[in-house]
PDB file of N, CA and C in Angstrom:
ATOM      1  N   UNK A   1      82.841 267.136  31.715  1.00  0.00           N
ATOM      2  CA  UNK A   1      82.195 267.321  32.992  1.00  0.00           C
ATOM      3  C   UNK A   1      82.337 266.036  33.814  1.00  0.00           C
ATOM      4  N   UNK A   2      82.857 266.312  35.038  1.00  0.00           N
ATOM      5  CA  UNK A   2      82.753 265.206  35.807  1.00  0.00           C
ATOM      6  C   UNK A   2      81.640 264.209  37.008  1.00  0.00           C
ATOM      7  N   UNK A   3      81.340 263.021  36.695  1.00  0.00           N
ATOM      8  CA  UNK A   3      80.482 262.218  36.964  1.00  0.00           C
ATOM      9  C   UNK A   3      80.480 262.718  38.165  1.00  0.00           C
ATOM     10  N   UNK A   4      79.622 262.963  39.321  1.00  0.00           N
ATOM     11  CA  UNK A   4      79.638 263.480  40.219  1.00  0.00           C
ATOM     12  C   UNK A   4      78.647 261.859  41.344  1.00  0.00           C
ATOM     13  N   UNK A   5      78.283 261.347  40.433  1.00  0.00           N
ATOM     14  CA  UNK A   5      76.917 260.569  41.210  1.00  0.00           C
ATOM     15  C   UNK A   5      77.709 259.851  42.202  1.00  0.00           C
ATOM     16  N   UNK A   6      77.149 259.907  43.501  1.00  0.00           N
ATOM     17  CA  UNK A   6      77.249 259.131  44.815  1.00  0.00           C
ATOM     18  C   UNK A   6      76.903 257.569  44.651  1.00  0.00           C
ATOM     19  N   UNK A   7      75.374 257.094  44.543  1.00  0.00           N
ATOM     20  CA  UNK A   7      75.294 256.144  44.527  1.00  0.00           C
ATOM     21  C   UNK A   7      74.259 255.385  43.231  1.00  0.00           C
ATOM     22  N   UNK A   8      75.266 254.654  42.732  1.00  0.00           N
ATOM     23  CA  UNK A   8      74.642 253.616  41.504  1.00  0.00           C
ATOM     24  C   UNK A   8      73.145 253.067  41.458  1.00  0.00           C
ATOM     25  N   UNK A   9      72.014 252.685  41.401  1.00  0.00           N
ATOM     26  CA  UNK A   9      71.505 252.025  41.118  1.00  0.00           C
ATOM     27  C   UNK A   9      72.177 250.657  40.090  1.00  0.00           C
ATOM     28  N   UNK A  10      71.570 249.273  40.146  1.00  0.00           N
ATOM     29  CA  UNK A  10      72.274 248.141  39.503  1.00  0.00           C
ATOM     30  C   UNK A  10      72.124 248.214  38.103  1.00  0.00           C
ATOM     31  N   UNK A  11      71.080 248.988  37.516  1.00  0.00           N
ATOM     32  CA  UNK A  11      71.419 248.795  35.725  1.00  0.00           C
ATOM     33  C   UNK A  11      72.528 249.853  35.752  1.00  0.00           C
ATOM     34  N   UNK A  12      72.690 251.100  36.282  1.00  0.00           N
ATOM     35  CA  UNK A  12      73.742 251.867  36.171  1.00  0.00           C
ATOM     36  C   UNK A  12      75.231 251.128  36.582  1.00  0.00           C
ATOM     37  N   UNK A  13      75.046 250.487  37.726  1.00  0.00           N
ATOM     38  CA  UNK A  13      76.609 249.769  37.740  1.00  0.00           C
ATOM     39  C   UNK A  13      76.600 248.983  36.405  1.00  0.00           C
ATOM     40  N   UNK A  14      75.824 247.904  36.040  1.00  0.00           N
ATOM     41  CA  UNK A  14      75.562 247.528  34.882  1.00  0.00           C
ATOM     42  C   UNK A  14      76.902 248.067  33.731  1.00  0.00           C
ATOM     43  N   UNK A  15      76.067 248.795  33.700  1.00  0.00           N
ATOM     44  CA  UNK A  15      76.372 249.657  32.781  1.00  0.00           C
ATOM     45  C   UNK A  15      78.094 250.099  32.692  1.00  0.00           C
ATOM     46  N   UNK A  16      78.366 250.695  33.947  1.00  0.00           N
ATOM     47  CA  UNK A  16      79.498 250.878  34.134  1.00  0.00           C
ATOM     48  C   UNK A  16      80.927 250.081  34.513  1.00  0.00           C
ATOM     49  N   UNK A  17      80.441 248.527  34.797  1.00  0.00           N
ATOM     50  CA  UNK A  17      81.494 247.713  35.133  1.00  0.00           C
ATOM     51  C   UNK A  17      80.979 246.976  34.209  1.00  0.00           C
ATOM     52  N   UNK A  18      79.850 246.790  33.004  1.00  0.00           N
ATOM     53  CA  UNK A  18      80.140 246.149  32.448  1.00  0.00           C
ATOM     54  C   UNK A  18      79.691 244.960  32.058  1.00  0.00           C
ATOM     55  N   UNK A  19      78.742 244.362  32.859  1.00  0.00           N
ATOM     56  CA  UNK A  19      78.445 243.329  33.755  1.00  0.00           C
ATOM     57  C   UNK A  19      77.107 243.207  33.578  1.00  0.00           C
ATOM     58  N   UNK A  20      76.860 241.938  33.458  1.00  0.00           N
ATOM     59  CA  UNK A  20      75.307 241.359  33.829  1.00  0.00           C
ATOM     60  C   UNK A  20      74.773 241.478  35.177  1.00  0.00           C
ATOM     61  N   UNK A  21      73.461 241.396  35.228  1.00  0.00           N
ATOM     62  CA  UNK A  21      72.540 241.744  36.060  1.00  0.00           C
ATOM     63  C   UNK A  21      73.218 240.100  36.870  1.00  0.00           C
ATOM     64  N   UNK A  22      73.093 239.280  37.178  1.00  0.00           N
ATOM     65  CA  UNK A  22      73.266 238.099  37.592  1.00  0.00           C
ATOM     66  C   UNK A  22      74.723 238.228  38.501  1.00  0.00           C
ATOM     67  N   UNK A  23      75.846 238.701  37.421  1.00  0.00           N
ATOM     68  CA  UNK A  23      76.831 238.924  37.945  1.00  0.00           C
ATOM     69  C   UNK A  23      76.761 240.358  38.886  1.00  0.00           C
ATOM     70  N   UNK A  24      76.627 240.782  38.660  1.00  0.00           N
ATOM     71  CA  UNK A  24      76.743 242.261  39.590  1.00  0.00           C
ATOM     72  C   UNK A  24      75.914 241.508  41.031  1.00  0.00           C
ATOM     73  N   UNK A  25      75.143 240.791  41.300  1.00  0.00           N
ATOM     74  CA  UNK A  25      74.207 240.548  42.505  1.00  0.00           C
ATOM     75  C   UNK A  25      74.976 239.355  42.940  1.00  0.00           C
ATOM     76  N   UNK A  26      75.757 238.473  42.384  1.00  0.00           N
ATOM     77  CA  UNK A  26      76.777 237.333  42.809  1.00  0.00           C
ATOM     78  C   UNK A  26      77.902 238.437  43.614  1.00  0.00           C
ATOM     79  N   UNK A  27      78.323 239.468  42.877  1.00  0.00           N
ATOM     80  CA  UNK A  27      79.221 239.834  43.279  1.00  0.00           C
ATOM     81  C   UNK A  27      78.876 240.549  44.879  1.00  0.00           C
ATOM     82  N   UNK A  28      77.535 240.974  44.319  1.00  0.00           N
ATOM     83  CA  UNK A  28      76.927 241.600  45.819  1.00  0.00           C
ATOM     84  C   UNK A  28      76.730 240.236  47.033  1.00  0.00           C
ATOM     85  N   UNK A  29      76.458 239.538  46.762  1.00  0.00           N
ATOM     86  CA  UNK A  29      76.047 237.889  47.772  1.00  0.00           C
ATOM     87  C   UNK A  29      77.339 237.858  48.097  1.00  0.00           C
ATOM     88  N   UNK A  30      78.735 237.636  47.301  1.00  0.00           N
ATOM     89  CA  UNK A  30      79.628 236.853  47.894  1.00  0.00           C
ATOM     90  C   UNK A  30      80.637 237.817  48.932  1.00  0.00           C
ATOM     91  N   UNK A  31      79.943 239.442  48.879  1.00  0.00           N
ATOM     92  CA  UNK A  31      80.955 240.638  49.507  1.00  0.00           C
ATOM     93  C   UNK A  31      81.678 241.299  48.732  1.00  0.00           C
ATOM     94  N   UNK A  32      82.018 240.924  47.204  1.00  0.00           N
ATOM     95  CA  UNK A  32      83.294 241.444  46.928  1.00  0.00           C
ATOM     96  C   UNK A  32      82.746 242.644  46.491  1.00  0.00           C
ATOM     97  N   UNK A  33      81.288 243.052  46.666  1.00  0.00           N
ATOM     98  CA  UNK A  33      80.679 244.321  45.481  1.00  0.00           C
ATOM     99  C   UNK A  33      79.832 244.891  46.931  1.00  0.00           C
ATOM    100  N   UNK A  34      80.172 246.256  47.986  1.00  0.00           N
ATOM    101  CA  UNK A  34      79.030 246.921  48.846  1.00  0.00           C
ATOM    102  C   UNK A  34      77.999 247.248  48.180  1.00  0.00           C
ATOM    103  N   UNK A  35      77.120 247.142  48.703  1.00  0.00           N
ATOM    104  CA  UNK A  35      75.955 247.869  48.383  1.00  0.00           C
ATOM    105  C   UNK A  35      74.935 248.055  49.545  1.00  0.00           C
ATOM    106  N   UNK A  36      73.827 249.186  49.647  1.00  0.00           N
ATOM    107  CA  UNK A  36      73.020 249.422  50.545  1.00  0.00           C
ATOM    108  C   UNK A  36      71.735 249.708  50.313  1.00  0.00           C
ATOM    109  N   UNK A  37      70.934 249.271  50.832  1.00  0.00           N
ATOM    110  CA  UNK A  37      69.231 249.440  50.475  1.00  0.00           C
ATOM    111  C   UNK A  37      68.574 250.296  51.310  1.00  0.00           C
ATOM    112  N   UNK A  38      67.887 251.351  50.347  1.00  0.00           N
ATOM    113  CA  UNK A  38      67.261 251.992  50.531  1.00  0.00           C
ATOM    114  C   UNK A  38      65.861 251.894  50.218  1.00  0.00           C
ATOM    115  N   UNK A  39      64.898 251.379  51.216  1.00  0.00           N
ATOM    116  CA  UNK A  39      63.768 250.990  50.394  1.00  0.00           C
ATOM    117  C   UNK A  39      63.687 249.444  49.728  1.00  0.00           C
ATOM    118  N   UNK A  40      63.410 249.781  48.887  1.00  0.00           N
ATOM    119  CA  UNK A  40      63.247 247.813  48.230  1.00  0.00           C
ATOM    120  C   UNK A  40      64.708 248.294  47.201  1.00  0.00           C
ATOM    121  N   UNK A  41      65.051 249.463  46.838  1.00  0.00           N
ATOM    122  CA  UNK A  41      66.431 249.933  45.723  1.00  0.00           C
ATOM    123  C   UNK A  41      67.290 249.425  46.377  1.00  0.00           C
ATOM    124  N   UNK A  42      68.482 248.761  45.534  1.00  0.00           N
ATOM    125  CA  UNK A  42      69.915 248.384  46.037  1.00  0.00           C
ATOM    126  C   UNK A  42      70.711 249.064  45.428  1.00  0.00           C
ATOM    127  N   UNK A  43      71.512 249.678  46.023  1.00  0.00           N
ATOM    128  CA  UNK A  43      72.119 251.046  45.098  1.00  0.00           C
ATOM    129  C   UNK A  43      73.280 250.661  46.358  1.00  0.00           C
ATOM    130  N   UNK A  44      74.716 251.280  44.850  1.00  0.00           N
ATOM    131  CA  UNK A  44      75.955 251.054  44.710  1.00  0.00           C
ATOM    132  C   UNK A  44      76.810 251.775  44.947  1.00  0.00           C
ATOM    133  N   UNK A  45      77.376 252.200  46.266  1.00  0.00           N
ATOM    134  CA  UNK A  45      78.341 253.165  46.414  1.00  0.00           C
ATOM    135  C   UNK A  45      79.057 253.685  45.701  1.00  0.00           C
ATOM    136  N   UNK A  46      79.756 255.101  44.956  1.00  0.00           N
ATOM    137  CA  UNK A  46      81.016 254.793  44.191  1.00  0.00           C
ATOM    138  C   UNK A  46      82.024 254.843  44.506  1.00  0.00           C
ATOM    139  N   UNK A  47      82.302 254.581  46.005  1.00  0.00           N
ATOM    140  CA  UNK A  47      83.427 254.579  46.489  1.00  0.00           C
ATOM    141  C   UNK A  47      83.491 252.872  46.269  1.00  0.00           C
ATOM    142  N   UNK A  48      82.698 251.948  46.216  1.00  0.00           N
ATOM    143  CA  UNK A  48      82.563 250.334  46.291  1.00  0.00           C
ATOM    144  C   UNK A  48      83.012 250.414  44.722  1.00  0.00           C
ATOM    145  N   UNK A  49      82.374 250.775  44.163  1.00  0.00           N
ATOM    146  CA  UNK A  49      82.451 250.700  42.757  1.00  0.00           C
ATOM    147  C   UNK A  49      84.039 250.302  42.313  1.00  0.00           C
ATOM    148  N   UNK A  50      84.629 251.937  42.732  1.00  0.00           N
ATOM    149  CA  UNK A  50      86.096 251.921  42.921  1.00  0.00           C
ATOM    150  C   UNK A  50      86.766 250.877  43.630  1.00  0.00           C
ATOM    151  N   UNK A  51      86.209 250.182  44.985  1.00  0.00           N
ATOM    152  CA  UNK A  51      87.008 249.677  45.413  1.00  0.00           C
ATOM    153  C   UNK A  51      87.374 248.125  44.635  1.00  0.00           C
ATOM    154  N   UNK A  52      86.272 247.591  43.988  1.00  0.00           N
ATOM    155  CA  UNK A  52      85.721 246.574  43.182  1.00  0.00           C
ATOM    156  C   UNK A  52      87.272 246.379  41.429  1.00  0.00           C
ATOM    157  N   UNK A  53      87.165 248.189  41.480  1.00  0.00           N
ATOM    158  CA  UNK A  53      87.778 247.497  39.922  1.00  0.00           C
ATOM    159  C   UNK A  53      89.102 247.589  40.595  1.00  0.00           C
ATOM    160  N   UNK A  54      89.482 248.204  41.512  1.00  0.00           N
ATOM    161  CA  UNK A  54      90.995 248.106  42.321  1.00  0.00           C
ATOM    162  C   UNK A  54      91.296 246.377  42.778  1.00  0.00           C
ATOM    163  N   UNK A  55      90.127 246.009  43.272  1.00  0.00           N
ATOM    164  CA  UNK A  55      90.137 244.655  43.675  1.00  0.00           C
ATOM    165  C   UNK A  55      90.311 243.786  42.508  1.00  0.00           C
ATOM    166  N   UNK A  56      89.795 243.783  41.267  1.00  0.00           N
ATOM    167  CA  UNK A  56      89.562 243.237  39.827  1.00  0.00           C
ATOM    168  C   UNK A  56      91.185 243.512  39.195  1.00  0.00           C
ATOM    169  N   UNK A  57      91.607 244.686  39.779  1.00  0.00           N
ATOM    170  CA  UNK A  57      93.332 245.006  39.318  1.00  0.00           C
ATOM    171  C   UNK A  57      94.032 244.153  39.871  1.00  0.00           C
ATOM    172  N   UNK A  58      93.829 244.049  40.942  1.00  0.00           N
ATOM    173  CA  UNK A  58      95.119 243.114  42.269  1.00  0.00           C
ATOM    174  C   UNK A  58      95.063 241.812  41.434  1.00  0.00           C
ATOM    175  N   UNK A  59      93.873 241.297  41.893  1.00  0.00           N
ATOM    176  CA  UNK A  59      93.690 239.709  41.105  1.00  0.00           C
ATOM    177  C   UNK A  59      94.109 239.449  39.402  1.00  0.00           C
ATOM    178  N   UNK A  60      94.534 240.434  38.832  1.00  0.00           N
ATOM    179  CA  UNK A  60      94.745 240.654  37.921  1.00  0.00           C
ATOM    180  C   UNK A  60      96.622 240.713  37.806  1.00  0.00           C
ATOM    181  N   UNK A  61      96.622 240.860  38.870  1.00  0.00           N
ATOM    182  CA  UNK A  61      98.476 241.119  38.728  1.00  0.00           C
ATOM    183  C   UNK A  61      98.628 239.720  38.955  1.00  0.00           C
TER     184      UNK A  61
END
């Protein structure tokens, strides 16, 4: 079945890239990670998500 979810909450990106709480919010401060607040929640596009490990590929070549 396919993941259907729109937008992450940060233990769920967590979770899914991998990543510490510290790092995931550096990544959010410096731009390279969107995210949008709703409320006091910072929740994670998954189109950002995607764009993040595409970005993590490039720098990688």
């Amino acid at each position: 079945m396919a993941d259907d979810t729109q937008l992450y909450r940060v233990p769920d990106a967590m979770a899914k890239l991998r990543m510490s709480r510290s790092v995931i919010y550096e990544q959010i401060r410096s731009g390279r990670l969107r995210s949008v607040k709703q409320g006091r929640c910072r929740l994670i596009p998954a189109s950002a998500l995607a764009e993040y490990i595409a970005l993590l590929q490039r720098e990688a070549s």
